[in-house]
N, C-alpha and C. Protein backbone atom coordinates (compact mmCIF):
# COMPACT_ATOMS: atom_id res chain seq x y z
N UNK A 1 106.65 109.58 106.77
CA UNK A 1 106.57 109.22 108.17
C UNK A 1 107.52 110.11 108.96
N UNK A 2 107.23 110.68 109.93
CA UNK A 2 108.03 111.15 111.25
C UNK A 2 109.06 110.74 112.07
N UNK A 3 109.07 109.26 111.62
CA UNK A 3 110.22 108.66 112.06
C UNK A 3 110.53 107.46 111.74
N UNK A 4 111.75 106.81 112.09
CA UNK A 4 112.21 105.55 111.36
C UNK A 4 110.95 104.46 111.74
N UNK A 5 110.19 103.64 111.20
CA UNK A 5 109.47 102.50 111.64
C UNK A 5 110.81 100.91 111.98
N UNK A 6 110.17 100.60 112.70
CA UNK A 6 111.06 99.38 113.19
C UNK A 6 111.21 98.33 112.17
N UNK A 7 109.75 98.05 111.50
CA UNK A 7 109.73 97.07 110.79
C UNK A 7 109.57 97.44 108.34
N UNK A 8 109.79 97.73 107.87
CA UNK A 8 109.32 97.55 107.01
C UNK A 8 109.03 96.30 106.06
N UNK A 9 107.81 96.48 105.50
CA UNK A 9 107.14 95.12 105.13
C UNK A 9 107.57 95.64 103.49
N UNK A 10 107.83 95.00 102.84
CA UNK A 10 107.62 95.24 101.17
C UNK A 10 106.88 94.33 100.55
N UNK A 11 106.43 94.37 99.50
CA UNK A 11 105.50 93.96 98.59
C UNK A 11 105.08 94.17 97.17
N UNK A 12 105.71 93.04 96.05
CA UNK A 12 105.23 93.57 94.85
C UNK A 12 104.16 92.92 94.44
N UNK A 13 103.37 93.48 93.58
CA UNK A 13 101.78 93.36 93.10
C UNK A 13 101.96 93.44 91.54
N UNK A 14 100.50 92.90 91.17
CA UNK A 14 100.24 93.22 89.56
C UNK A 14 99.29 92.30 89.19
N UNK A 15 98.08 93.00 89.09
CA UNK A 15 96.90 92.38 88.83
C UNK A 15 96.38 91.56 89.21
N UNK A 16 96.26 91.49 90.69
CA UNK A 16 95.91 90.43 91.67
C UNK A 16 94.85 91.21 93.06
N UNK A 17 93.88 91.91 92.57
CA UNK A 17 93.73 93.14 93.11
C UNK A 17 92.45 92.66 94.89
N UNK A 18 92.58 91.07 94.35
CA UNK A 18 91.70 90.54 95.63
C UNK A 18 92.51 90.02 96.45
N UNK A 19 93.52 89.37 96.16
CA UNK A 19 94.69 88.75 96.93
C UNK A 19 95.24 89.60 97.71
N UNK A 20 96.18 90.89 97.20
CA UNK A 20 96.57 91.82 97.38
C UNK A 20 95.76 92.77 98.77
N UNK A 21 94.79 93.03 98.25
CA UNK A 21 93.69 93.36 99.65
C UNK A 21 93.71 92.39 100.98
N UNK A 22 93.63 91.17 100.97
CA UNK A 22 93.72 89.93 101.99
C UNK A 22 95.35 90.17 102.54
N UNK A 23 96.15 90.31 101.65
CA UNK A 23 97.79 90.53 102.04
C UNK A 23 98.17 91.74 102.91
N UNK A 24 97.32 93.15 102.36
CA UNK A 24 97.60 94.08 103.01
C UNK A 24 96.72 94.21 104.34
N UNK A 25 95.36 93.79 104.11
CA UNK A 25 94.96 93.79 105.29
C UNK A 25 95.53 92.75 106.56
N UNK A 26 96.32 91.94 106.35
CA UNK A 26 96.97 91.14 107.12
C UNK A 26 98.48 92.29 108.08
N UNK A 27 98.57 92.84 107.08
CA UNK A 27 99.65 93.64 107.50
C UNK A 27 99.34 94.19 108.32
N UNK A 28 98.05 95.36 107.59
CA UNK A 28 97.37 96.20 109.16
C UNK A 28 97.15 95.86 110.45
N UNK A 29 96.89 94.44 110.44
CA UNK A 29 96.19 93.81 111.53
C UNK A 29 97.13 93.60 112.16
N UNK A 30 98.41 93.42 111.86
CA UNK A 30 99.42 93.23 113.10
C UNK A 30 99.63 93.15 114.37
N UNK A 31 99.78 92.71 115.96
CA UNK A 31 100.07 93.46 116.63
C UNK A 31 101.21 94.23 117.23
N UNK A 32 102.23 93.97 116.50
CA UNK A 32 103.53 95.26 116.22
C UNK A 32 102.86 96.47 115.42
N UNK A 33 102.44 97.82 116.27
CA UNK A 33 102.30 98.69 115.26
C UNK A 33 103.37 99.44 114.64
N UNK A 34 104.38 99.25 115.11
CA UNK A 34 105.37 100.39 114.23
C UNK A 34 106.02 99.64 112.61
N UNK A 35 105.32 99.91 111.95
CA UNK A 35 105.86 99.44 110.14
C UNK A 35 105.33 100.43 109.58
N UNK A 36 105.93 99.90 108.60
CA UNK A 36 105.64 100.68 106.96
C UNK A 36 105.29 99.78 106.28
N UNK A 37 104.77 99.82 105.27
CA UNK A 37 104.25 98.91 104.09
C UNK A 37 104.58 99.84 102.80
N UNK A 38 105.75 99.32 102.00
CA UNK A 38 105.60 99.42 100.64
C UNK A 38 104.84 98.52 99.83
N UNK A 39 104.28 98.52 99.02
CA UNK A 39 103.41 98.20 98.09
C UNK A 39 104.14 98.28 96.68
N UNK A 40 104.97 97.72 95.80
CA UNK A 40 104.95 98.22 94.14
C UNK A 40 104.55 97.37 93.37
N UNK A 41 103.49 98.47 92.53
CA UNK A 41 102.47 98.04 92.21
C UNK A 41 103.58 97.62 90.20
N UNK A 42 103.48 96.71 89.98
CA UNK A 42 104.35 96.10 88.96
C UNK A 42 103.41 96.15 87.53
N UNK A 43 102.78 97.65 86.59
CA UNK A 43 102.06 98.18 85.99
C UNK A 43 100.93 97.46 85.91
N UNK A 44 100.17 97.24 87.07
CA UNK A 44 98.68 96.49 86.93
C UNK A 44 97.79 97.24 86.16
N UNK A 45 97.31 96.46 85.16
CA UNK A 45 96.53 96.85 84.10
C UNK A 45 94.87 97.08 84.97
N UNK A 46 94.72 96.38 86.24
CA UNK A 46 93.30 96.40 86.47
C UNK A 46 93.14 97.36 87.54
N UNK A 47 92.29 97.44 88.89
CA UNK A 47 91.85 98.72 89.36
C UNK A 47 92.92 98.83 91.03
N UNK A 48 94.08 98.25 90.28
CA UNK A 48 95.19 98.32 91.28
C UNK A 48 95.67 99.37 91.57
N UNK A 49 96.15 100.32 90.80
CA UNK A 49 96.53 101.39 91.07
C UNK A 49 95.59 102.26 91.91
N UNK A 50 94.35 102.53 91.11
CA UNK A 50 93.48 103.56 92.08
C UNK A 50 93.10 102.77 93.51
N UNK A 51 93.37 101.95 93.94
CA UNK A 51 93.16 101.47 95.12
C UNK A 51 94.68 101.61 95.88
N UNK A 52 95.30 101.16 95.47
CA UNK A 52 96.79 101.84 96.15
C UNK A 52 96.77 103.16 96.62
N UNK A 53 96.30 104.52 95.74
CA UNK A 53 96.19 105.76 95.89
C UNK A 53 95.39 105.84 97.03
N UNK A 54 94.16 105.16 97.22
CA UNK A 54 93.50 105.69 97.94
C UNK A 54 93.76 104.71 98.99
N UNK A 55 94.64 103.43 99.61
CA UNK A 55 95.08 103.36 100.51
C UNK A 55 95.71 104.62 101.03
N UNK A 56 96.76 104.69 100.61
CA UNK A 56 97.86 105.68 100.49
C UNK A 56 97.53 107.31 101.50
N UNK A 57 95.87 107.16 100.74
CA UNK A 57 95.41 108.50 101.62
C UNK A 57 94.79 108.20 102.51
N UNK A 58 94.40 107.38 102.75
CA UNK A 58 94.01 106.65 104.56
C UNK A 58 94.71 106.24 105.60
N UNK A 59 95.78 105.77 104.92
CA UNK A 59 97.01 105.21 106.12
C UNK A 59 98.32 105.96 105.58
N UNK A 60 98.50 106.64 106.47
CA UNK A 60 100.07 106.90 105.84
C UNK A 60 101.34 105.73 106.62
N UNK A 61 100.93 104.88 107.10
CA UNK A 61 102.19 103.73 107.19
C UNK A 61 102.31 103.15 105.63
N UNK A 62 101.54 103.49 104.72
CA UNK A 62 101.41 102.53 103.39
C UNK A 62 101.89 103.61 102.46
N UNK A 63 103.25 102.84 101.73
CA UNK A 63 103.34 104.16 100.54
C UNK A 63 103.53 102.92 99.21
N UNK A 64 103.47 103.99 98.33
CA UNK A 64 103.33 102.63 96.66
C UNK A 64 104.14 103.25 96.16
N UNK A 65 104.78 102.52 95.07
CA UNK A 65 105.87 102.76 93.96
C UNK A 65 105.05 102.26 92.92
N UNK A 66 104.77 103.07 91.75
CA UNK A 66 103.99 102.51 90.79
C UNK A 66 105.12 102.22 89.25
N UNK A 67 105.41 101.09 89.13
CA UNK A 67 106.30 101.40 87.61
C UNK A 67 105.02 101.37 86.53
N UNK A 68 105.69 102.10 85.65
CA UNK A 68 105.63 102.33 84.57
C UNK A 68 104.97 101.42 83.47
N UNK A 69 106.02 99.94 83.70
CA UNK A 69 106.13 99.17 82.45
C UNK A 69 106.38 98.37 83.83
N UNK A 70 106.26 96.92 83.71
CA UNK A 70 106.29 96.18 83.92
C UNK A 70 107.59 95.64 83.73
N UNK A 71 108.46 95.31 85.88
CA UNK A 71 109.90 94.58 85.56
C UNK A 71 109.83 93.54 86.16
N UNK A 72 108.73 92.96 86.47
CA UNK A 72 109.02 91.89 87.20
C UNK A 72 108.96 91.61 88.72
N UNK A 73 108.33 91.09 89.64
CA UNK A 73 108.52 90.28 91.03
C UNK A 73 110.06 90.55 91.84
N UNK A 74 110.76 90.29 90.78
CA UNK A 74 112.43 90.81 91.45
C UNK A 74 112.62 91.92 91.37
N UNK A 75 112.85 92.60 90.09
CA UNK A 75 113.41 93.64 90.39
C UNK A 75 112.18 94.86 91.10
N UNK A 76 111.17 94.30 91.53
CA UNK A 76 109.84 95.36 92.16
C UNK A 76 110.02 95.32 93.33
N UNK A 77 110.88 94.08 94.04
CA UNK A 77 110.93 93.80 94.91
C UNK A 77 112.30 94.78 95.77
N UNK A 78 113.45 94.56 95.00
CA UNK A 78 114.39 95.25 94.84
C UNK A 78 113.88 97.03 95.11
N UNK A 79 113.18 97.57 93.84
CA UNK A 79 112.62 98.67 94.57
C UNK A 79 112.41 99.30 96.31
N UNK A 80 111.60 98.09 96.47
CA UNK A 80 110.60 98.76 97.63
C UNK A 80 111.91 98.67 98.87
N UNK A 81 113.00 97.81 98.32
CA UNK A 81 113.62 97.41 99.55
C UNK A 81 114.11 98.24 99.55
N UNK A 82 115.07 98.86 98.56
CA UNK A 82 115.78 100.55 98.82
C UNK A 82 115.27 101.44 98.67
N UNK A 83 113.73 101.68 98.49
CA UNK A 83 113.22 102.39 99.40
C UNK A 83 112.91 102.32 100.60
N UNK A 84 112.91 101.42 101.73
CA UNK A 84 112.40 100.87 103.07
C UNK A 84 113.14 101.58 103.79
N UNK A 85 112.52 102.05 105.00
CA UNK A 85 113.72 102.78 106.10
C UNK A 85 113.57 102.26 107.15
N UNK A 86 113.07 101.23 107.17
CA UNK A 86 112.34 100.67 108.85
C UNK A 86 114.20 99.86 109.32
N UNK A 87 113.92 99.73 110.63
CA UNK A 87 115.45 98.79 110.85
C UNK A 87 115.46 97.40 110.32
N UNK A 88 114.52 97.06 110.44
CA UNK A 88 114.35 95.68 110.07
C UNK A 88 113.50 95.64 108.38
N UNK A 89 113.54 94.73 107.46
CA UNK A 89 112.90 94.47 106.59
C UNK A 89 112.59 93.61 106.37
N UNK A 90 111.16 93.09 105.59
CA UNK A 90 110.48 91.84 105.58
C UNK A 90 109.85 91.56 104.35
N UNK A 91 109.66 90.48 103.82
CA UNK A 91 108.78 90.71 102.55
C UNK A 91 107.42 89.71 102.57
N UNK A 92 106.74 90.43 102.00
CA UNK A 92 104.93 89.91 101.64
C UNK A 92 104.86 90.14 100.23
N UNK A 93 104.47 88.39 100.15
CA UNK A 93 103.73 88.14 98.63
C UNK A 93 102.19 88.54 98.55
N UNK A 94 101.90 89.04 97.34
CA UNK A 94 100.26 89.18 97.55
C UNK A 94 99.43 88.52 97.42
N UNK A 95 99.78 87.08 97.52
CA UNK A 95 99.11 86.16 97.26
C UNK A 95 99.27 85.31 98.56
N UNK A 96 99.63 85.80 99.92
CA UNK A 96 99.91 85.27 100.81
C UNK A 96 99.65 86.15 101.90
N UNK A 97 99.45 86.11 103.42
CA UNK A 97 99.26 86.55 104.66
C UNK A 97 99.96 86.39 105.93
N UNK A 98 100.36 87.10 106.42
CA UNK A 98 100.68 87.30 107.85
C UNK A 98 99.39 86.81 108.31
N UNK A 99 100.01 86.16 109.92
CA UNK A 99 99.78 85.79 110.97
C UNK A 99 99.20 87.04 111.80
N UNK A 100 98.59 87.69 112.60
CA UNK A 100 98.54 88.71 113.04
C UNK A 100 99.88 89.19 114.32
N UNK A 101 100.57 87.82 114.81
CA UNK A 101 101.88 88.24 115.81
C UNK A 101 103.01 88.17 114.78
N UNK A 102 102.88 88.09 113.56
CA UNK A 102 104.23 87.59 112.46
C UNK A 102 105.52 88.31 112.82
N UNK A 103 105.06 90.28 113.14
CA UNK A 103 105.90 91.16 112.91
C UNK A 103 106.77 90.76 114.60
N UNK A 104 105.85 90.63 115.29
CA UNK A 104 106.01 91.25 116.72
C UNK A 104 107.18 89.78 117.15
N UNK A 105 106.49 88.32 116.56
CA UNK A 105 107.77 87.45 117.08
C UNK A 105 108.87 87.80 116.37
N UNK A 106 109.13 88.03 115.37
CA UNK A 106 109.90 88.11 114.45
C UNK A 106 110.93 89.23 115.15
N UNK A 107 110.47 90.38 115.51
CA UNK A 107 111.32 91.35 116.51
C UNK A 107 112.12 90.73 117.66
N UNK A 108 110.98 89.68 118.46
CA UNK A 108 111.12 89.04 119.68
C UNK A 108 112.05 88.38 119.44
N UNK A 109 112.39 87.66 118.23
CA UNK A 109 113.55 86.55 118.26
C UNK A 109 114.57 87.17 117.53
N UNK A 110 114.59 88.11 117.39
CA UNK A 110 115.69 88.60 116.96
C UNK A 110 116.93 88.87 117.70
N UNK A 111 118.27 88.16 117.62
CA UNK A 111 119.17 88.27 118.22
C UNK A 111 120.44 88.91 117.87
N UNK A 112 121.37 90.25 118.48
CA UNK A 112 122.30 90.78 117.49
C UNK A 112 123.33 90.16 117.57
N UNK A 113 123.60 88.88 118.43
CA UNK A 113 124.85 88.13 118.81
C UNK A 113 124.14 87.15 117.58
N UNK A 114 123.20 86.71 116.99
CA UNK A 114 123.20 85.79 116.16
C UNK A 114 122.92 86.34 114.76
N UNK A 115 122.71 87.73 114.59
CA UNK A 115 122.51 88.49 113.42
C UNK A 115 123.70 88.44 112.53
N UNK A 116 123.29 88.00 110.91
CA UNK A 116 124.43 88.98 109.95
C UNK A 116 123.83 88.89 108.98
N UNK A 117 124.92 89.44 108.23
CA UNK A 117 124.24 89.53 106.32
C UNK A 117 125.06 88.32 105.64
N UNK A 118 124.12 88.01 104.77
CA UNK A 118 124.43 86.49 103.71
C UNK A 118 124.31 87.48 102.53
N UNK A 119 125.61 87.03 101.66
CA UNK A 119 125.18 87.40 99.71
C UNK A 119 125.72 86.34 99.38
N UNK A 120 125.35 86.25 98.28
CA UNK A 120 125.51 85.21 97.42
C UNK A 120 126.20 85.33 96.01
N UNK A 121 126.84 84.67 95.00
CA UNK A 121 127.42 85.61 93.50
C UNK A 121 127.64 84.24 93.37
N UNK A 122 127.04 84.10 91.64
CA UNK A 122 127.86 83.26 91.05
C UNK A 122 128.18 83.41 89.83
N UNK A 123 128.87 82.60 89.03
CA UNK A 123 129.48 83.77 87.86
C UNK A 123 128.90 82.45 86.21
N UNK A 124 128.93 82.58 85.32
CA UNK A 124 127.99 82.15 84.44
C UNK A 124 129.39 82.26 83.16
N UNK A 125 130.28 80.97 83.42
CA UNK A 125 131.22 81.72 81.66
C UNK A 125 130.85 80.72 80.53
N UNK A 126 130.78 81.13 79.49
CA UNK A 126 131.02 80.09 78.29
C UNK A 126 132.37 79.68 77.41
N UNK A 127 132.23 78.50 77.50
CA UNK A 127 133.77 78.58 76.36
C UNK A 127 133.62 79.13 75.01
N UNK A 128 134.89 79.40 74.82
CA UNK A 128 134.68 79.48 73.16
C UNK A 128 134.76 78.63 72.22
């Protein structure tokens, strides 16, 4: 992309290749156009991948991360997020849909007097 997108959407997948279609086309439909859509595709055994590719060459707001081997919902998720460059980031399950205003309120209510970052840690010991 040419420039930062406002919003990036992420999304991990894996063999859900009808859901996944309903999810992304929800994205497109937006009426915020400035996003990105990552897609990682979490080694779908079925005709996920070649449909990613050839998103990929129709829209360039849509890019995919394809692993390898299979890590999981988290850490796929993790991926797409450090890859994301948009200011804002968001996540889509593929088994779920945006609203078509999802992106655009979501901007709208965004406040930087009420903005911050939350982490979380907790620690796991055993006795001996």
């Amino acid at each position: 992309m040419s420039h930062q997108p406002l919003v990036t959407v992420y999304m991990p997948t894996k063999n859900r290749l009808s859901l996944l279609k309903r999810a992304i086309a929800s994205v497109e439909s937006q009426t915020l156009a400035d996003w990105e859509l990552i897609v990682v595709n979490d080694a779908s055994t079925d005709e996920t991948a070649s449909y990613l590719n050839d998103l990929c060459d129709k829209n360039p707001k849509v890019r995919v991360i394809h692993n390898e081997e299979s890590i999981g919902a988290c850490a796929s998720r993790n991926k797409a997020i450090n890859a994301a460059s948009g200011k804002f980031v968001t996540g889509l399950d593929d088994d779920d849909e945006f609203l078509p205003k999802r992106l655009e309120k979501m901007i709208a209510a965004y406040s930087e007097e009420y903005a911050y970052v939350s982490s979380g840690a907790y620690w796991v010991t055993e006795k001996s």
